[in-house]
N, C-alpha and C. Protein backbone atom coordinates (compact mmCIF):
# COMPACT_ATOMS: atom_id res chain seq x y z
N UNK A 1 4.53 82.16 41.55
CA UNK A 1 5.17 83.36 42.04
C UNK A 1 5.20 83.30 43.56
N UNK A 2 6.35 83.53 44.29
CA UNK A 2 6.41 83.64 45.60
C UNK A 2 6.04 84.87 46.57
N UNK A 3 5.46 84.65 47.50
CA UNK A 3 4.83 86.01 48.16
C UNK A 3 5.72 87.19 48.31
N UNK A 4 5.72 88.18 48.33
CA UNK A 4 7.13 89.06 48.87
C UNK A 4 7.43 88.11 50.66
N UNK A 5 8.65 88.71 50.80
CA UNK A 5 8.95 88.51 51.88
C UNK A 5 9.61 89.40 52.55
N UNK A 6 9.60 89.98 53.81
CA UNK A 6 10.03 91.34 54.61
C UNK A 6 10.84 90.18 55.78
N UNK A 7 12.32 91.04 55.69
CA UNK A 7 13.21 90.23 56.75
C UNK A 7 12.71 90.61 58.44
N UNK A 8 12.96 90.11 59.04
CA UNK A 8 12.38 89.90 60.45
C UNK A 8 12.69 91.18 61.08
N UNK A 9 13.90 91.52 60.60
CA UNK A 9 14.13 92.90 61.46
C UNK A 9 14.14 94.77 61.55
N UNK A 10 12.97 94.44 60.15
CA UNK A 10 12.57 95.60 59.49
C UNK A 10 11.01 95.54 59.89
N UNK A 11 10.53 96.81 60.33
CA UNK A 11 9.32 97.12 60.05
C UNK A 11 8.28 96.85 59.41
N UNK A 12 7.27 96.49 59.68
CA UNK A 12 6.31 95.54 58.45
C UNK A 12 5.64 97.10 58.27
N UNK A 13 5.45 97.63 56.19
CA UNK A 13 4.52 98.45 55.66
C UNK A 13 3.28 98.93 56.35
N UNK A 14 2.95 99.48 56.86
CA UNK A 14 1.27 100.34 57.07
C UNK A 14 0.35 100.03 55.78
N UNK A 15 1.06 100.80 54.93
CA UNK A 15 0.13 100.04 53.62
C UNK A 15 0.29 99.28 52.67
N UNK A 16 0.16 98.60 51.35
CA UNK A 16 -0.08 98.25 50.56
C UNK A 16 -0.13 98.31 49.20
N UNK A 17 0.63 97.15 47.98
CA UNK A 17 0.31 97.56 47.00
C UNK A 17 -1.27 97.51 46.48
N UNK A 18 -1.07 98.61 45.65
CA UNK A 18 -2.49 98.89 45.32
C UNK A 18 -3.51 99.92 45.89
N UNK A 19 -3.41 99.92 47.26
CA UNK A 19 -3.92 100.49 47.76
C UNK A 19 -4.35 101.77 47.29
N UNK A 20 -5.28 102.68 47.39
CA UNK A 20 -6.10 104.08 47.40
C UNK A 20 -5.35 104.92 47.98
N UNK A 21 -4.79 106.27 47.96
CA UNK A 21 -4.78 107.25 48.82
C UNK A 21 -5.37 108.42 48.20
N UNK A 22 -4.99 109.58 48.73
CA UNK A 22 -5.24 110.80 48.85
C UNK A 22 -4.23 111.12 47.67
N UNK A 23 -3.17 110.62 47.80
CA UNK A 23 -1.83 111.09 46.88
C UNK A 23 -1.83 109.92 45.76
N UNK A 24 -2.33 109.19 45.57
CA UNK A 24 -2.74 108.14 44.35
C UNK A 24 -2.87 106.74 44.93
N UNK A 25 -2.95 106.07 43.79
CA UNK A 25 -2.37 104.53 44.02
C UNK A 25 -1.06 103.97 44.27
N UNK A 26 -0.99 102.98 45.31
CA UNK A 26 0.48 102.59 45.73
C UNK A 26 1.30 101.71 45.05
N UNK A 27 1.97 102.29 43.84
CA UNK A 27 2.56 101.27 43.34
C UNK A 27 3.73 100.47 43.84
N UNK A 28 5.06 101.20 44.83
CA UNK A 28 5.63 100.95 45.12
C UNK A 28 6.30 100.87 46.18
N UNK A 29 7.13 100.25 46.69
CA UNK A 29 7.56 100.30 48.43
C UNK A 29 9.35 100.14 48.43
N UNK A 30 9.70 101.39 49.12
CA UNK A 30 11.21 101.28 49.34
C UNK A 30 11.48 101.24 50.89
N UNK A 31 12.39 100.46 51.38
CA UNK A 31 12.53 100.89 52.85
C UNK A 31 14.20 101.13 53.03
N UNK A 32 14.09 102.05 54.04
CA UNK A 32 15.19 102.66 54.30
C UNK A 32 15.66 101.98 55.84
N UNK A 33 16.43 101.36 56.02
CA UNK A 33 17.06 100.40 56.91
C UNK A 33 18.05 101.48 57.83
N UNK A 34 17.81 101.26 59.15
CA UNK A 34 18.14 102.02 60.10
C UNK A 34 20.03 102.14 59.94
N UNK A 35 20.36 100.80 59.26
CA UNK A 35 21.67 100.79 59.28
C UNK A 35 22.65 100.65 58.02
N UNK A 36 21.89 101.71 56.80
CA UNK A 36 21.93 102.00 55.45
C UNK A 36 22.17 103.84 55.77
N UNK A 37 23.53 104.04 54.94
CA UNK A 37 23.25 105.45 54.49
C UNK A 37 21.92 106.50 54.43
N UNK A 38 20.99 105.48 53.54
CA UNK A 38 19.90 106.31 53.54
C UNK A 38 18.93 106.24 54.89
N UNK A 39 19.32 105.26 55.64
CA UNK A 39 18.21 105.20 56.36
C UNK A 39 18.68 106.43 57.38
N UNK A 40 20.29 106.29 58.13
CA UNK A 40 20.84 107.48 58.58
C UNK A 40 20.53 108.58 58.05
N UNK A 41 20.83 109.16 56.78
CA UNK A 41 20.86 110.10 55.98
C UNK A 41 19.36 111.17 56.01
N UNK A 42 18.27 110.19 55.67
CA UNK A 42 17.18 110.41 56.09
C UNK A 42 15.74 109.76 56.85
N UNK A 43 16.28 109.14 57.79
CA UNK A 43 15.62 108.14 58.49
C UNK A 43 15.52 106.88 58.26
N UNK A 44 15.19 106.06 59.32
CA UNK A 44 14.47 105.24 58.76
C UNK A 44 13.11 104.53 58.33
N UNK A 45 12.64 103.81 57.83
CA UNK A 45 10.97 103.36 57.42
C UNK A 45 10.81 103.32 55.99
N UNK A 46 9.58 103.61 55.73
CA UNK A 46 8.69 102.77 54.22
C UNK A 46 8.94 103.95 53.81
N UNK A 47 9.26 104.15 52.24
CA UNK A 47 8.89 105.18 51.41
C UNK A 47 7.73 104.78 50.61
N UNK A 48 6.88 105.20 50.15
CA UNK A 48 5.86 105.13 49.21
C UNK A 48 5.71 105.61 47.66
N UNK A 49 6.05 104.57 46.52
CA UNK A 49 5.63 105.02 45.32
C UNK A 49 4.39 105.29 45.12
N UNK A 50 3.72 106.24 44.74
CA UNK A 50 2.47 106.72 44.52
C UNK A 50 2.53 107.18 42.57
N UNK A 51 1.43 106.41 42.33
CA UNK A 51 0.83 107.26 41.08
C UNK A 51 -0.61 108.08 40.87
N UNK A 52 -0.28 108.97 41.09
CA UNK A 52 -1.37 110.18 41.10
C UNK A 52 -2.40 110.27 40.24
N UNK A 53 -2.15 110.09 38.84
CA UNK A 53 -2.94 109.69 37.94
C UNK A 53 -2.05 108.70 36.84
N UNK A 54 -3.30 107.68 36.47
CA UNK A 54 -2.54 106.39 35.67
C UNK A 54 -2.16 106.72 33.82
N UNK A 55 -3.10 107.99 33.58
CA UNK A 55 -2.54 108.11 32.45
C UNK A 55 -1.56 108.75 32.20
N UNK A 56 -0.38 109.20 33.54
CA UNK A 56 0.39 109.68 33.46
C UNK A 56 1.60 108.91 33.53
N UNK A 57 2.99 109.32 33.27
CA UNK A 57 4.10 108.53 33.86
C UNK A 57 4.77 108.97 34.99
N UNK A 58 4.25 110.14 35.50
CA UNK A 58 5.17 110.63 36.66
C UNK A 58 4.17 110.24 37.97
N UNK A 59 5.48 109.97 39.16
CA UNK A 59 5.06 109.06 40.42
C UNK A 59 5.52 110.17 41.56
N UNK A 60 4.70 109.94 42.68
CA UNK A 60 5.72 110.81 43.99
C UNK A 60 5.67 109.56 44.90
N UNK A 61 6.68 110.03 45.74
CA UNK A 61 7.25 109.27 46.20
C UNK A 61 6.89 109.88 48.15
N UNK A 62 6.73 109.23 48.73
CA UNK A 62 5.62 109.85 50.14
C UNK A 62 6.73 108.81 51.33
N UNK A 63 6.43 109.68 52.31
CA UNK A 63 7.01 108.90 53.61
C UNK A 63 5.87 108.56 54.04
N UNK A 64 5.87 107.49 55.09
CA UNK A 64 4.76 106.55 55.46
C UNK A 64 3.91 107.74 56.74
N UNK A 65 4.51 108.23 57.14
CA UNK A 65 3.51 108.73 57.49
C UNK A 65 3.15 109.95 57.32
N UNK A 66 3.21 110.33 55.94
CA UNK A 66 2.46 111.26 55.03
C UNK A 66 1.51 111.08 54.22
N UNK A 67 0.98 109.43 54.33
CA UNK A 67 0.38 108.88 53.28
C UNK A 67 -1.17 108.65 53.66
N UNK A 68 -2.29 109.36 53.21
CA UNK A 68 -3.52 109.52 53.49
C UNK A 68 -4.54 109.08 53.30
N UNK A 69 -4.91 108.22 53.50
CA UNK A 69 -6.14 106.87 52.94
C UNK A 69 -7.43 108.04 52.84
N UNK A 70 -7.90 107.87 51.25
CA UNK A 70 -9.23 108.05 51.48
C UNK A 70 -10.14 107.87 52.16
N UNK A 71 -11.54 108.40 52.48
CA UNK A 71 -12.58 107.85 53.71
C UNK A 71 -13.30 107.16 52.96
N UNK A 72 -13.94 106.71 53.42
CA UNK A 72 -14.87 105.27 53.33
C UNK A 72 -15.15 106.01 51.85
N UNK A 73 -16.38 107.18 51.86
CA UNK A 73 -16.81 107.80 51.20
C UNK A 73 -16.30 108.12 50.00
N UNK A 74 -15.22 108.80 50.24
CA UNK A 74 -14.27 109.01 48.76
C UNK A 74 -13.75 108.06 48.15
N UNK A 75 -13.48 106.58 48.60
CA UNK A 75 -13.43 105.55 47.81
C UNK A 75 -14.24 104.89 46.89
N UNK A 76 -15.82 105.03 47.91
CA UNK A 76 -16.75 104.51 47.14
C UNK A 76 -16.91 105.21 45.84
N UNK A 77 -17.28 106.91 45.98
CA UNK A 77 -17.44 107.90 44.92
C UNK A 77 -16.18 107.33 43.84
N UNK A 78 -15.10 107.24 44.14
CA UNK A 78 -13.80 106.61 43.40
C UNK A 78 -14.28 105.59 42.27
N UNK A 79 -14.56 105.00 43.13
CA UNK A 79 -15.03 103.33 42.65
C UNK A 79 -16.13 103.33 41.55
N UNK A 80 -16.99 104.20 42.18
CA UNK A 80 -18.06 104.34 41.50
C UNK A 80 -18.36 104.99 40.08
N UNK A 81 -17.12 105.92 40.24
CA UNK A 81 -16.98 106.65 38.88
C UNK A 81 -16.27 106.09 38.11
N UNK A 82 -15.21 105.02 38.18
CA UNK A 82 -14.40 103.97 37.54
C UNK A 82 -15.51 102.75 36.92
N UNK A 83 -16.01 102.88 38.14
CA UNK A 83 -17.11 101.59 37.38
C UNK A 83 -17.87 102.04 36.23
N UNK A 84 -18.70 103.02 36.30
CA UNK A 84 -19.17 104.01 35.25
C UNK A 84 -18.27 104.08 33.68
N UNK A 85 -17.24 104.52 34.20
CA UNK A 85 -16.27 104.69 33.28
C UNK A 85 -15.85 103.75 32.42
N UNK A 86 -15.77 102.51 33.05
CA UNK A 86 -15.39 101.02 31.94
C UNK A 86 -16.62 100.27 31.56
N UNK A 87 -17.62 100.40 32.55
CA UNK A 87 -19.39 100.39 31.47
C UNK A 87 -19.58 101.05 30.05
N UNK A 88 -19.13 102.37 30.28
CA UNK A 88 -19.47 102.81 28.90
C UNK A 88 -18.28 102.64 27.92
N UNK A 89 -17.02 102.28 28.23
CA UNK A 89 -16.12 101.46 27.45
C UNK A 89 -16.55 100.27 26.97
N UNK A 90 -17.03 99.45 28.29
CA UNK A 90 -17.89 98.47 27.80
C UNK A 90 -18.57 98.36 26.76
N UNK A 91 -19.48 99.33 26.67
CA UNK A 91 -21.19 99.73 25.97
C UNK A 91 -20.47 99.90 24.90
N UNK A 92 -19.53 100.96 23.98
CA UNK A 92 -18.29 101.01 23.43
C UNK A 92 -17.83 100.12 22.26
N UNK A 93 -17.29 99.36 23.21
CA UNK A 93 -16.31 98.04 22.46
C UNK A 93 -17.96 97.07 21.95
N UNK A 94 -19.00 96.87 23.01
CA UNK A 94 -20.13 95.86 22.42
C UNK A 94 -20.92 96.55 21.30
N UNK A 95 -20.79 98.09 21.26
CA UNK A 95 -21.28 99.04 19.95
C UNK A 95 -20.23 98.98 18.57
N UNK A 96 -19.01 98.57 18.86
CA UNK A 96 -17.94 98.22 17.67
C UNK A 96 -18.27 96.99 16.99
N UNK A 97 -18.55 95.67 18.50
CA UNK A 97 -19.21 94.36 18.38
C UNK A 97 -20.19 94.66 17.21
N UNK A 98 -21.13 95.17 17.33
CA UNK A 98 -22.30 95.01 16.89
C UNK A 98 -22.41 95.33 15.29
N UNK A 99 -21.51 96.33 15.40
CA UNK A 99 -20.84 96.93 14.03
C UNK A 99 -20.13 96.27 12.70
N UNK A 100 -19.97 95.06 13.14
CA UNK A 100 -18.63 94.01 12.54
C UNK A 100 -20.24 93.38 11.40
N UNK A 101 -19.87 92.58 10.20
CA UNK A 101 -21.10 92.33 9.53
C UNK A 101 -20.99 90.56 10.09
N UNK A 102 -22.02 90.26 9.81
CA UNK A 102 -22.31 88.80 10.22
C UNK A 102 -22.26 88.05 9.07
N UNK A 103 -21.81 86.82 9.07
CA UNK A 103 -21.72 86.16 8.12
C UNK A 103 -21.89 84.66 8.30
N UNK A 104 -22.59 84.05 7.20
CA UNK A 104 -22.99 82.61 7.33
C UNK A 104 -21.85 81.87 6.17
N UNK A 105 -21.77 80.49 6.84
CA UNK A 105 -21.22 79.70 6.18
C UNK A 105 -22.04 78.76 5.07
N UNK A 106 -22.14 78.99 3.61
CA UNK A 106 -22.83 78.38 2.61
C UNK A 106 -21.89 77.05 1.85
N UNK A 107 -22.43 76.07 1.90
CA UNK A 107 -21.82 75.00 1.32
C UNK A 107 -21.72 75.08 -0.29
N UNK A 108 -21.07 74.98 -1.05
CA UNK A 108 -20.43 74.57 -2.57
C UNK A 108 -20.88 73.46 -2.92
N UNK A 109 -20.92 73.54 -4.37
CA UNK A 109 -20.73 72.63 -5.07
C UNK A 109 -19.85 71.19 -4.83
N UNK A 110 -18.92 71.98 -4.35
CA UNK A 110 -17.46 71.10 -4.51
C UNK A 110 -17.45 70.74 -3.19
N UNK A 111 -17.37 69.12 -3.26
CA UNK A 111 -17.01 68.56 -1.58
C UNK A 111 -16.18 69.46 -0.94
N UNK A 112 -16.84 69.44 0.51
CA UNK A 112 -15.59 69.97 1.46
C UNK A 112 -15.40 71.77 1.50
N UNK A 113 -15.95 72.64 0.45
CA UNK A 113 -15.66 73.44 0.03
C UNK A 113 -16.34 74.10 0.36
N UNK A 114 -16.35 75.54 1.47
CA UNK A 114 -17.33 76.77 1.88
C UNK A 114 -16.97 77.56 1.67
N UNK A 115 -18.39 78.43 1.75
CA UNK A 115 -18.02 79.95 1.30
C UNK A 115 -18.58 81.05 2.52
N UNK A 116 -17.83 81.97 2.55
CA UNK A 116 -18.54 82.55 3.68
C UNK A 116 -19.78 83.89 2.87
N UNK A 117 -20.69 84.46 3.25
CA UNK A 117 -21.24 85.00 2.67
C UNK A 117 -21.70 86.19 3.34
N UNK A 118 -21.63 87.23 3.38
CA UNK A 118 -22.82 88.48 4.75
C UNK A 118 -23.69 88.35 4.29
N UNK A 119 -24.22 88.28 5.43
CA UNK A 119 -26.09 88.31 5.68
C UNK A 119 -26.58 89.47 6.30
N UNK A 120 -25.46 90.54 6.70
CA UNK A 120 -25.85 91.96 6.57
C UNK A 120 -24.97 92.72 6.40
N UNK A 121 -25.27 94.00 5.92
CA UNK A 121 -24.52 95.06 5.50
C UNK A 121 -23.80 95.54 6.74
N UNK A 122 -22.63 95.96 6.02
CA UNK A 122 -21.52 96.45 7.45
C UNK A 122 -21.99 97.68 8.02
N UNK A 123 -22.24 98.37 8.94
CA UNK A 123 -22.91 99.44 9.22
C UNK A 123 -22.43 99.95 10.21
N UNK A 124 -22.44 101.26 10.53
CA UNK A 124 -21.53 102.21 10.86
C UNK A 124 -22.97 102.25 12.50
N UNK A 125 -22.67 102.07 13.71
CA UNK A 125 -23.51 102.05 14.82
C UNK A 125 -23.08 103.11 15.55
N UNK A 126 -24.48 104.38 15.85
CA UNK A 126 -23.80 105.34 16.51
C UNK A 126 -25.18 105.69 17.17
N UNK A 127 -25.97 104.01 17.92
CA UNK A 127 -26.69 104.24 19.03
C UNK A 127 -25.72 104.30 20.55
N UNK A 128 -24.79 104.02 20.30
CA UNK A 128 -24.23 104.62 21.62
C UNK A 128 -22.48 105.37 21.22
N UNK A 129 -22.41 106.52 20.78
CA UNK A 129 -21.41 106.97 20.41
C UNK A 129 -20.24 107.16 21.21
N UNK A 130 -19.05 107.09 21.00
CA UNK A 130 -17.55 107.07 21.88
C UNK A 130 -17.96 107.88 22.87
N UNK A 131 -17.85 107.80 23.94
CA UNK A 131 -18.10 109.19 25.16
C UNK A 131 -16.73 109.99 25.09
N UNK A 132 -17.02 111.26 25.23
CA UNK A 132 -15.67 112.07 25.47
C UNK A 132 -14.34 111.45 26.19
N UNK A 133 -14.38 111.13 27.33
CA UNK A 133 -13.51 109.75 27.96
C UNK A 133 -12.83 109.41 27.16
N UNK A 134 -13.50 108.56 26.08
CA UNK A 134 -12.78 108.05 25.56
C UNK A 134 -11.64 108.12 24.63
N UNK A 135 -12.27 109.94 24.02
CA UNK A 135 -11.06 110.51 22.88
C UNK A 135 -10.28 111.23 23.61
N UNK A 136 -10.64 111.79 24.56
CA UNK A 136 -9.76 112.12 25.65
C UNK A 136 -8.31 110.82 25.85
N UNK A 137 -8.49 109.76 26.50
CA UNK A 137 -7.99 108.85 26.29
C UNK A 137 -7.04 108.54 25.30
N UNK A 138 -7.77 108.47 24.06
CA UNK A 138 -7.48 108.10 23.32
C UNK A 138 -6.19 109.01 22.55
N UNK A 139 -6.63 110.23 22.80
CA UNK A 139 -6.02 111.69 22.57
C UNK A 139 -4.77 111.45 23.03
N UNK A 140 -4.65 111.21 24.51
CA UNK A 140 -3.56 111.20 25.71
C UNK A 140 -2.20 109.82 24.98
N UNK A 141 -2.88 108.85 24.84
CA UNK A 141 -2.26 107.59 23.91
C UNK A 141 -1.42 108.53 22.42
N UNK A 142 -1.95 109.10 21.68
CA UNK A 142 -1.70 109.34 20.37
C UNK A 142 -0.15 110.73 20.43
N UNK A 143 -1.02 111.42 21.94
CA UNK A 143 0.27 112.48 21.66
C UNK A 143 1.55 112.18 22.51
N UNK A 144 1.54 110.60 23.61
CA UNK A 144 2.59 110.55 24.08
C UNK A 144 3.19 109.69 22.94
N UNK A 145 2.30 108.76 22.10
CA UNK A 145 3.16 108.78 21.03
C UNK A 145 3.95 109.22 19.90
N UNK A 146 3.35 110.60 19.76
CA UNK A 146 4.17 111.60 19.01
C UNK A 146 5.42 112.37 19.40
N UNK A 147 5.50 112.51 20.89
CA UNK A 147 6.07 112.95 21.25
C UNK A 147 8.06 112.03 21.51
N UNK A 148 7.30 110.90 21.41
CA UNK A 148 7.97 109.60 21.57
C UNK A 148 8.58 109.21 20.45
N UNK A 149 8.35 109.85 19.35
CA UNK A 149 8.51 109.06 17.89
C UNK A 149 9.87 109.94 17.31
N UNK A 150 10.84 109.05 16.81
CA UNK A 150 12.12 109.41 15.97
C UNK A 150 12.01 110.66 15.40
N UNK A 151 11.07 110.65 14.47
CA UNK A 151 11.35 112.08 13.56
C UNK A 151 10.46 113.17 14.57
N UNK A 152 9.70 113.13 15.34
CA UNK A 152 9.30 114.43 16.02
C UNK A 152 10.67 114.62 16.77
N UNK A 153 11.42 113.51 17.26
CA UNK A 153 12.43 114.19 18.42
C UNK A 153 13.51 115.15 16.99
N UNK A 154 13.56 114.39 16.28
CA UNK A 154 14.79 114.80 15.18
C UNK A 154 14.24 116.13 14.82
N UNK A 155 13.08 116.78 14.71
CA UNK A 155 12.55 117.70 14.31
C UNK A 155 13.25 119.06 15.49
N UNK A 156 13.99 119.94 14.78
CA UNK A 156 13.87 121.26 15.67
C UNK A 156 12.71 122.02 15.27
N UNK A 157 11.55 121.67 16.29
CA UNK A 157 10.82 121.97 16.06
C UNK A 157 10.09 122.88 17.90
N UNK A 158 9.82 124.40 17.89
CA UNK A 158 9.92 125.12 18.88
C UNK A 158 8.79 125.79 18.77
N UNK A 159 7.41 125.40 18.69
CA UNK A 159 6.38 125.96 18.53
C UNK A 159 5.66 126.71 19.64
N UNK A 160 4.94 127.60 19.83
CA UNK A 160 4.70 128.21 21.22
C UNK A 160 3.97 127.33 21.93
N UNK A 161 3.00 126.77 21.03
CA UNK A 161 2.66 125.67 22.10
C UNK A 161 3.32 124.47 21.93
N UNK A 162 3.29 123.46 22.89
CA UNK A 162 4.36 121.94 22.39
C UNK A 162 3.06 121.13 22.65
N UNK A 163 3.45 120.00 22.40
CA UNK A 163 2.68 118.55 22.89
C UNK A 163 2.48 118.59 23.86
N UNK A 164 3.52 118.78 24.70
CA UNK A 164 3.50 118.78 26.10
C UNK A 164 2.03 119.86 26.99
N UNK A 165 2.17 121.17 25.87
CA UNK A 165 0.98 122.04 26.49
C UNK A 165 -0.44 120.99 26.07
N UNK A 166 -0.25 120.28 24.72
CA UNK A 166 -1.65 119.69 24.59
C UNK A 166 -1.75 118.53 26.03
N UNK A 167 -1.07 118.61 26.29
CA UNK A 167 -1.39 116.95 27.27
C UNK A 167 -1.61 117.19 28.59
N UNK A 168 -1.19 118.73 28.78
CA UNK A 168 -2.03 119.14 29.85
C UNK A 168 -3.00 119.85 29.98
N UNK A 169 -3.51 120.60 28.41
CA UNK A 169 -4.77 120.86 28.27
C UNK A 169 -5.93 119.73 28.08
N UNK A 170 -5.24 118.63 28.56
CA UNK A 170 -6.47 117.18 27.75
C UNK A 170 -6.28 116.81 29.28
N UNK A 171 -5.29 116.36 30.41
CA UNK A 171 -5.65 116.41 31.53
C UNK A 171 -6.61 116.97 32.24
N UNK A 172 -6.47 118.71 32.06
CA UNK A 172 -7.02 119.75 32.61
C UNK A 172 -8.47 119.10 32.39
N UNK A 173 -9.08 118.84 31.49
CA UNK A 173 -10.51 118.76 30.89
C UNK A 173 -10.87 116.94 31.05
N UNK A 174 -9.54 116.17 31.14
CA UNK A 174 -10.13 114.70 31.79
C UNK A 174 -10.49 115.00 33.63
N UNK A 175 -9.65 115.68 34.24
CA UNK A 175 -10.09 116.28 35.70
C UNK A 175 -11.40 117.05 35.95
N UNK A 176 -11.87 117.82 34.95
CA UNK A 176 -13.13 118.86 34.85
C UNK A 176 -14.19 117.77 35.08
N UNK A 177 -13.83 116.80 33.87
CA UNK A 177 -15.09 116.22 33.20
C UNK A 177 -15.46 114.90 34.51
N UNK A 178 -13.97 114.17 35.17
CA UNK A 178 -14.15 113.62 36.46
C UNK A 178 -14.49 114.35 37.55
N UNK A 179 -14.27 115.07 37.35
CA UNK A 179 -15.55 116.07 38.44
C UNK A 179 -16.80 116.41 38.75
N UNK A 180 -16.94 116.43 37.17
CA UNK A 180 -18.70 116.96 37.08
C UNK A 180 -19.10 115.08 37.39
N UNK A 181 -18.71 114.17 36.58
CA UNK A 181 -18.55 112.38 36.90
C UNK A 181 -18.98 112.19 38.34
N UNK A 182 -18.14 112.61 38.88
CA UNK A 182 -18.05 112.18 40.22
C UNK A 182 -19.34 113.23 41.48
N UNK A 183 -19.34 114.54 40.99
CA UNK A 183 -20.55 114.97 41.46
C UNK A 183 -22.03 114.74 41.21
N UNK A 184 -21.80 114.06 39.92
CA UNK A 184 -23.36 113.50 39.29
C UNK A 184 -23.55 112.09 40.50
N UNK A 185 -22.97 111.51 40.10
CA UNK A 185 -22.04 110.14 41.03
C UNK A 185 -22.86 110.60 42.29
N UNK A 186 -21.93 111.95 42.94
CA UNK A 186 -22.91 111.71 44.41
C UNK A 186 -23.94 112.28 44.54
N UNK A 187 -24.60 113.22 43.49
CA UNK A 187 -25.91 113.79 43.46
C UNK A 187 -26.89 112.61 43.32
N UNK A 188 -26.66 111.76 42.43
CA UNK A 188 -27.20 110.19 42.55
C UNK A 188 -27.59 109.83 43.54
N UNK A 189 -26.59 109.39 44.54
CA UNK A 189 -26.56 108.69 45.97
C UNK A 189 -27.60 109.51 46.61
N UNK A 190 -27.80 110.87 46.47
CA UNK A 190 -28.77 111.31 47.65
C UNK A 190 -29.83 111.75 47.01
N UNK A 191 -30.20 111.19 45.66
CA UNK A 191 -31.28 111.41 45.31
C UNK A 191 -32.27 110.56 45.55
């Protein structure tokens, strides 16, 4: 893959893909060329794709110098609660691991011929149970797929609440719960 490349007579970005802000992660970069409609129209320089939150699909879009780098501090807390967060996914997926039955390979009678056998019972492991996170998550996955699916669209279907209200009542409470996360997070640090 070849590096991007920025022509000589445009402005080189302030920031970065990937990068952290205040207004999300930087997914994307548009520039508006001094001698383009848009750049006339509405200046010129970097626009910024931003995604605010990743389990979402909607992006804003920021002028470069509206765009607010977290402080040292709020990155780390960031970081720190992400790291947290895919540990106990971790812990998780190695508690599903653990769950699967084991089985040995026993030789036959018959040349050449094995059998597999369990050597323990399949068992249901709930020393470390799904963390909320995760059905949250998991929640967020299930109803953009419902919402997405042939016969719900075909459905006139006008209920007072929609999908749409569930997916921002499951936001609302993934933000709560990264809150209390992230204050434990720094009650930690100065303990």
């Amino acid at each position: 893959m070849q590096p991007i490349s920025i022509p000589k007579h445009w402005n080189y970005p302030g920031y970065i893909f990937g990068q952290r802000t205040e207004q999300g992660e930087i997914i994307g970069l548009k520039y508006y060329a001094p001698d383009t409609y848009l750049g006339k129209q509405y200046g010129e320089g970097w626009r910024y794709v931003m995604l605010p939150d990743k389990n979402q699909e909607d992006e804003e879009h920021q002028l470069e110098d509206k765009v607010k780098l977290l402080t040292p501090e709020q990155l780390k807390t960031q970081l720190h609660a992400e790291i947290d967060y895919y540990s106990r996914q971790l812990e998780h997926m190695k508690s599903l691991l653990r769950a699967i039955p084991v089985t040995a390979t026993v030789a036959t009678d018959e040349p050449g011929e094995q059998q597999e056998t369990p050597t323990q019972a399949q068992k249901k492991s709930w020393e470390s149970p799904p963390t909320l996170q995760s059905f949250i998550d998991a929640a967020q996955v299930i109803l953009k797929q419902i919402s997405q699916h042939p016969d719900y669209l075909a459905l006139d279907y006008q209920p007072d609440l929609t999908v749409g209200d569930a997916q921002t009542a499951l936001s609302y409470l993934k933000d709560e719960l990264e809150t209390n996360q992230q204050s434990a997070a720094i009650a930690k640090v100065f303990d």
